[in-house]
Protein backbone atom coordinates (compact mmCIF):
# COMPACT_ATOMS: atom_id res chain seq x y z
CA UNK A 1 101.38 121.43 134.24
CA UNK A 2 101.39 119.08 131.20
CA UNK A 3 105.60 119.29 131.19
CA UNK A 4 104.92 118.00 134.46
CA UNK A 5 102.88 115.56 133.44
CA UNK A 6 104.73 113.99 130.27
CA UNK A 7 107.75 113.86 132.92
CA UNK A 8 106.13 111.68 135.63
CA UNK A 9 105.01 109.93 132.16
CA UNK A 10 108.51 109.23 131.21
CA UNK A 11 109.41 108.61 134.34
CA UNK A 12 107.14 105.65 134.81
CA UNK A 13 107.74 104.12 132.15
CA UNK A 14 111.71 104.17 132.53
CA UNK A 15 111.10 102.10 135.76
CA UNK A 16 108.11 100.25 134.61
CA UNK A 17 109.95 96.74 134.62
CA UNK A 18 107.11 95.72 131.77
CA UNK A 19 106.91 95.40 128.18
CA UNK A 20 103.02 95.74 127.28
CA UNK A 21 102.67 95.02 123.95
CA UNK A 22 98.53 95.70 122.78
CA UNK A 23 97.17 92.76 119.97
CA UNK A 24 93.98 92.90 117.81
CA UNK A 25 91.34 91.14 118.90
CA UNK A 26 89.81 88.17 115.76
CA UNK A 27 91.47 87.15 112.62
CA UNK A 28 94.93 88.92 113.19
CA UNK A 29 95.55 87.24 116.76
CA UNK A 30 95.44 84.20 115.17
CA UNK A 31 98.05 85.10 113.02
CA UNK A 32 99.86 86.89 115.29
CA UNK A 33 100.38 84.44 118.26
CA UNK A 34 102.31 81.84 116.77
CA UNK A 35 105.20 85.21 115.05
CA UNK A 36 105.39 85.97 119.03
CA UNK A 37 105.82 82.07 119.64
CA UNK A 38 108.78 81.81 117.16
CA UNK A 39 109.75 84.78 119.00
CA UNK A 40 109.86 83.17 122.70
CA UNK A 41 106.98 84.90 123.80
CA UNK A 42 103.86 83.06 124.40
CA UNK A 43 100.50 83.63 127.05
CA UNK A 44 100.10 81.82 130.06
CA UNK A 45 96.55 80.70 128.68
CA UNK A 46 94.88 80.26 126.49
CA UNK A 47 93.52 83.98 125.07
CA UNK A 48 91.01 82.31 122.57
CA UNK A 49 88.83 81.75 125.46
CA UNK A 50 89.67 83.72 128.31
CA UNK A 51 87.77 86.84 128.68
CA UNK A 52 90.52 88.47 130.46
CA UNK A 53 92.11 91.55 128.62
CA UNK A 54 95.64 91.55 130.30
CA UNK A 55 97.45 88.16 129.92
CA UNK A 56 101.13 87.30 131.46
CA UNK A 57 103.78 85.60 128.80
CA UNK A 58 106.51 83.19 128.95
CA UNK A 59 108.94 86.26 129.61
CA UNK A 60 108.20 87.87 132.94
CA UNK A 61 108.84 91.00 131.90
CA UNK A 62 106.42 91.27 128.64
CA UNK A 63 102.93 91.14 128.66
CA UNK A 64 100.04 91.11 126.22
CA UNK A 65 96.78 92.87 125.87
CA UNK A 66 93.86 92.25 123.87
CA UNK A 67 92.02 94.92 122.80
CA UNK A 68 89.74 95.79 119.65
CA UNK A 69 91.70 96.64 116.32
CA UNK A 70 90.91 100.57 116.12
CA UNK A 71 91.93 101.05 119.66
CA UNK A 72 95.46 99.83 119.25
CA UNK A 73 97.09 102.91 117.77
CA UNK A 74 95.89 104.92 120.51
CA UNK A 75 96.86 102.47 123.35
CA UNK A 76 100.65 102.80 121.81
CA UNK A 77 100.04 106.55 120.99
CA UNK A 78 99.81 107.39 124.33
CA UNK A 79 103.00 105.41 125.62
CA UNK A 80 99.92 102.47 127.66
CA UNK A 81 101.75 99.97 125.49
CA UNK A 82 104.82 99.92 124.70
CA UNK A 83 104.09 97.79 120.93
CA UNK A 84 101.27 96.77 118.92
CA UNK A 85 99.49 95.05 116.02
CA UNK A 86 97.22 96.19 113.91
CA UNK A 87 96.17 96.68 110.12
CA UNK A 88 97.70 98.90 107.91
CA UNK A 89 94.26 99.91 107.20
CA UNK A 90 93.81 101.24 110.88
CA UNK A 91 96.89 102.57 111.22
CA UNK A 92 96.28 105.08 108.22
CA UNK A 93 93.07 106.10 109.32
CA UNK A 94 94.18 106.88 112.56
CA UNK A 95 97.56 108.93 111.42
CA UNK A 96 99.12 108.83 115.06
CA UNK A 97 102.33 110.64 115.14
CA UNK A 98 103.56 109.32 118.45
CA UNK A 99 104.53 105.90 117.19
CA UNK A 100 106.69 104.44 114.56
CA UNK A 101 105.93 101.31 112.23
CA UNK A 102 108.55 99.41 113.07
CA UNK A 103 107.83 96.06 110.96
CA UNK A 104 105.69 95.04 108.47
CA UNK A 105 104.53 91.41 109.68
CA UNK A 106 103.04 90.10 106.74
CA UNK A 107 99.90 88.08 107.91
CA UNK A 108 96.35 89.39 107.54
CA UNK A 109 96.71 90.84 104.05
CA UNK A 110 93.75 92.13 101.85
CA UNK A 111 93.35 95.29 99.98
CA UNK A 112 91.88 98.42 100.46
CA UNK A 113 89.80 99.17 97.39
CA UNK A 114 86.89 101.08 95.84
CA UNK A 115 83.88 98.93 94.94
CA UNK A 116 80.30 99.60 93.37
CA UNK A 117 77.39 97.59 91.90
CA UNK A 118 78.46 95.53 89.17
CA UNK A 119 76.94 97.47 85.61
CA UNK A 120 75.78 100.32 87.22
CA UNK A 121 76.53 103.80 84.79
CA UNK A 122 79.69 106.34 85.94
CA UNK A 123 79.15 108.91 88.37
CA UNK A 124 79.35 112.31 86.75
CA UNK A 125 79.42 115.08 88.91
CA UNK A 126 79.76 114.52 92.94
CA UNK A 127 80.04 111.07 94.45
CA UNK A 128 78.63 109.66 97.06
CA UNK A 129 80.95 107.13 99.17
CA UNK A 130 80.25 105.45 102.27
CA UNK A 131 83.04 103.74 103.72
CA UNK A 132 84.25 103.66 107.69
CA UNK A 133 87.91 104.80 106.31
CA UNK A 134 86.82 108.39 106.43
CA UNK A 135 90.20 110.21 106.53
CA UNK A 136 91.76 107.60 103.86
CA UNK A 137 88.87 107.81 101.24
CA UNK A 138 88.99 111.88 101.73
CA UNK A 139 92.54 111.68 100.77
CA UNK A 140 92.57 109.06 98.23
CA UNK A 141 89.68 111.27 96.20
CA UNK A 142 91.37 114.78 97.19
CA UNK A 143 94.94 113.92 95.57
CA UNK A 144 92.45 112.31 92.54
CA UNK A 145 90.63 116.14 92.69
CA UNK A 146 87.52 114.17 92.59
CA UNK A 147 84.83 115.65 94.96
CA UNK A 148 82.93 113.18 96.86
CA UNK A 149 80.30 113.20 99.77
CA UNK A 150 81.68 110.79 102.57
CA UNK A 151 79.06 108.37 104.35
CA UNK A 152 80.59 107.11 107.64
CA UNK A 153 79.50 103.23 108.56
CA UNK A 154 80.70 100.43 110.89
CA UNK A 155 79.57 97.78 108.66
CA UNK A 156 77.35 96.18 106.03
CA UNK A 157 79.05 97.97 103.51
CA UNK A 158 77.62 96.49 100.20
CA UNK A 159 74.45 97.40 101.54
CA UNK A 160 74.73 101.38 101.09
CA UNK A 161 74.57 100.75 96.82
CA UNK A 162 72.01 98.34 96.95
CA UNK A 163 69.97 100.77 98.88
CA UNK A 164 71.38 103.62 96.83
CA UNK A 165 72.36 105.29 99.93
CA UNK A 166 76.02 105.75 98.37
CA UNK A 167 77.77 105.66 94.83
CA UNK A 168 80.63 103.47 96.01
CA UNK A 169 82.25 102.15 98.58
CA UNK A 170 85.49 102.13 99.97
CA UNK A 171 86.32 99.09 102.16
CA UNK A 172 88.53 96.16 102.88
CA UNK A 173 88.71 93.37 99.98
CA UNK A 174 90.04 89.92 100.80
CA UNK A 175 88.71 86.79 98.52
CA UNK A 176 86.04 88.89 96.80
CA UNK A 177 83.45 86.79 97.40
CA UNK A 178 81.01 89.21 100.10
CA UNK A 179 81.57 91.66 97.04
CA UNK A 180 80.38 88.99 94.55
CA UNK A 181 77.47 87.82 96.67
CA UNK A 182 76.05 91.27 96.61
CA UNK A 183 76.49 91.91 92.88
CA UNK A 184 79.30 94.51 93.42
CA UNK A 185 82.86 94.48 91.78
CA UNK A 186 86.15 95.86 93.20
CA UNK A 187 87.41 98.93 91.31
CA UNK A 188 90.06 101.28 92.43
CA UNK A 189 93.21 99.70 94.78
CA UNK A 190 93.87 102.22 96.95
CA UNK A 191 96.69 100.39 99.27
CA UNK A 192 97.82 97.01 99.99
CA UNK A 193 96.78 96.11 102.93
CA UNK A 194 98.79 93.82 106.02
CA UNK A 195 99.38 93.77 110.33
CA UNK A 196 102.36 95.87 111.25
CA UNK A 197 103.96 96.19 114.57
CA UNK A 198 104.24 99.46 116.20
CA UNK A 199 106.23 101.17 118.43
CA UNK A 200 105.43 104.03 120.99
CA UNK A 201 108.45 106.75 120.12
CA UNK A 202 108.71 107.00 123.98
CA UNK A 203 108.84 103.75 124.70
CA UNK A 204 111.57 103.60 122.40
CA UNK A 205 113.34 106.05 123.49
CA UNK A 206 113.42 104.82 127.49
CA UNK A 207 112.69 100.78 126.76
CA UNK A 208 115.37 100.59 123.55
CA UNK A 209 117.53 98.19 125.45
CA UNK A 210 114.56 95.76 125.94
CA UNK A 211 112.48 96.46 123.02
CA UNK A 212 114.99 96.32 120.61
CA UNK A 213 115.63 92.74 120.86
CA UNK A 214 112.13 92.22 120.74
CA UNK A 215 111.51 93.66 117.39
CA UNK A 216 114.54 91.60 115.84
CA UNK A 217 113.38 88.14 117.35
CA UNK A 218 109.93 89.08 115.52
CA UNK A 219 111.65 90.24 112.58
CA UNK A 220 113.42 86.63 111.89
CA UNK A 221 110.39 85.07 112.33
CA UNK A 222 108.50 86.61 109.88
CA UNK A 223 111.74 86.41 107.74
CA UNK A 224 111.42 82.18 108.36
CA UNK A 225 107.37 82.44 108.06
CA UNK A 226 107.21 83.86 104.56
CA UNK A 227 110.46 81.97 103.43
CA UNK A 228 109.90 79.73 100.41
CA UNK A 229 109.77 75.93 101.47
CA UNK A 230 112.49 74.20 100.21
């Protein structure tokens, strides 16, 4: 039964005439859209303001969808799109293995980091750390042999030291300044952070001829986007 199905899934998508290609929703669409513009490939309409989630390009045979961030990887996992953007960050707490990062776009960077309240004493002992990168922080700390507790959040992360609900944190760090505010201080990098397109290994396997070209027209335009002026 499930050879059957992953054949009438690879069968559909070696006639699917469609390139779906899945972007993050905020901060890294807006860097995104104008990479696929240098590429040729542009929406119809405008997605800013359109609360559609499926959008027809300037190629007939691509199109884009516009989903949350943390959802990508799983869209492309499962061969529903054929590419996608998202965050490093996402992409290693997800740890798909049905995809391949394909190109490292470099818009959207930040760090991922430790933080904790600015003068507060070391932790001896067990730590407590509340982050929403679960699997990375249990990593980062088990290769350090450093036992921790793990607090899972969505957000409001400086909050769980103020309200000494967690040691540390372990979050996304961009200008600083949220940390600052809230009388915390970034502490331990744990990865450099940036958007990277990814490709379903299925979809390149039956889409190569189509995809291919796709990846290397995005490719030179990040090459010309992060070329010095001058």
């Amino acid at each position: 039964m499930q050879d059957n199905a992953v054949q009438d899934r690879q069968s559909s998508l070696r006639n699917s005439g469609i390139i779906t290609i899945a972007l993050s929703k905020g901060r890294i669409l807006k860097e995104t859209l104008p990479l696929f513009a240098a590429a040729g490939i542009e929406p119809l309409e405008d997605i800013n303001t359109s609360r559609k989630l499926i959008f027809e390009t300037t190629r007939p045979d691509v199109q884009f969808i516009v989903i949350r961030a943390t959802d990508v990887p799983t869209y492309v996992e499962y061969g529903v799109a054929d590419l996608g953007v998202a965050g490093k960050d996402v992409l290693m707490e997800h740890g798909a293995e049905e995809m391949y990062e394909v190109l490292d776009l470099h818009i959207a960077r930040c760090q991922l980091m430790t933080a904790r309240l600015k003068d507060a004493p070391a932790v001896t002992g067990r730590m407590k750390v509340a982050t929403k990168f679960v699997r990375v922080a249990k990593q980062y700390f088990s290769e350090q042999g450093r036992q921790v507790d793990l607090i899972k959040l969505y957000g409001g992360m400086e909050l769980a030291p103020i309200m000494k609900l967690a040691d540390c944190i372990v979050d996304i760090v961009d200008t600083g300044n949220t940390l600052k505010a809230n009388g915390l201080v970034a502490e331990e990098h744990i990865a450099d952070i940036s958007s990277r397109l990814v490709a379903s290994r299925l979809a390149l396997k039956l889409k190569d001829d189509r995809i291919n070209p796709i990846i290397q027209m995005l490719s030179d335009a990040v090459e010309t986007a992060i070329k010095p002026a001058g």
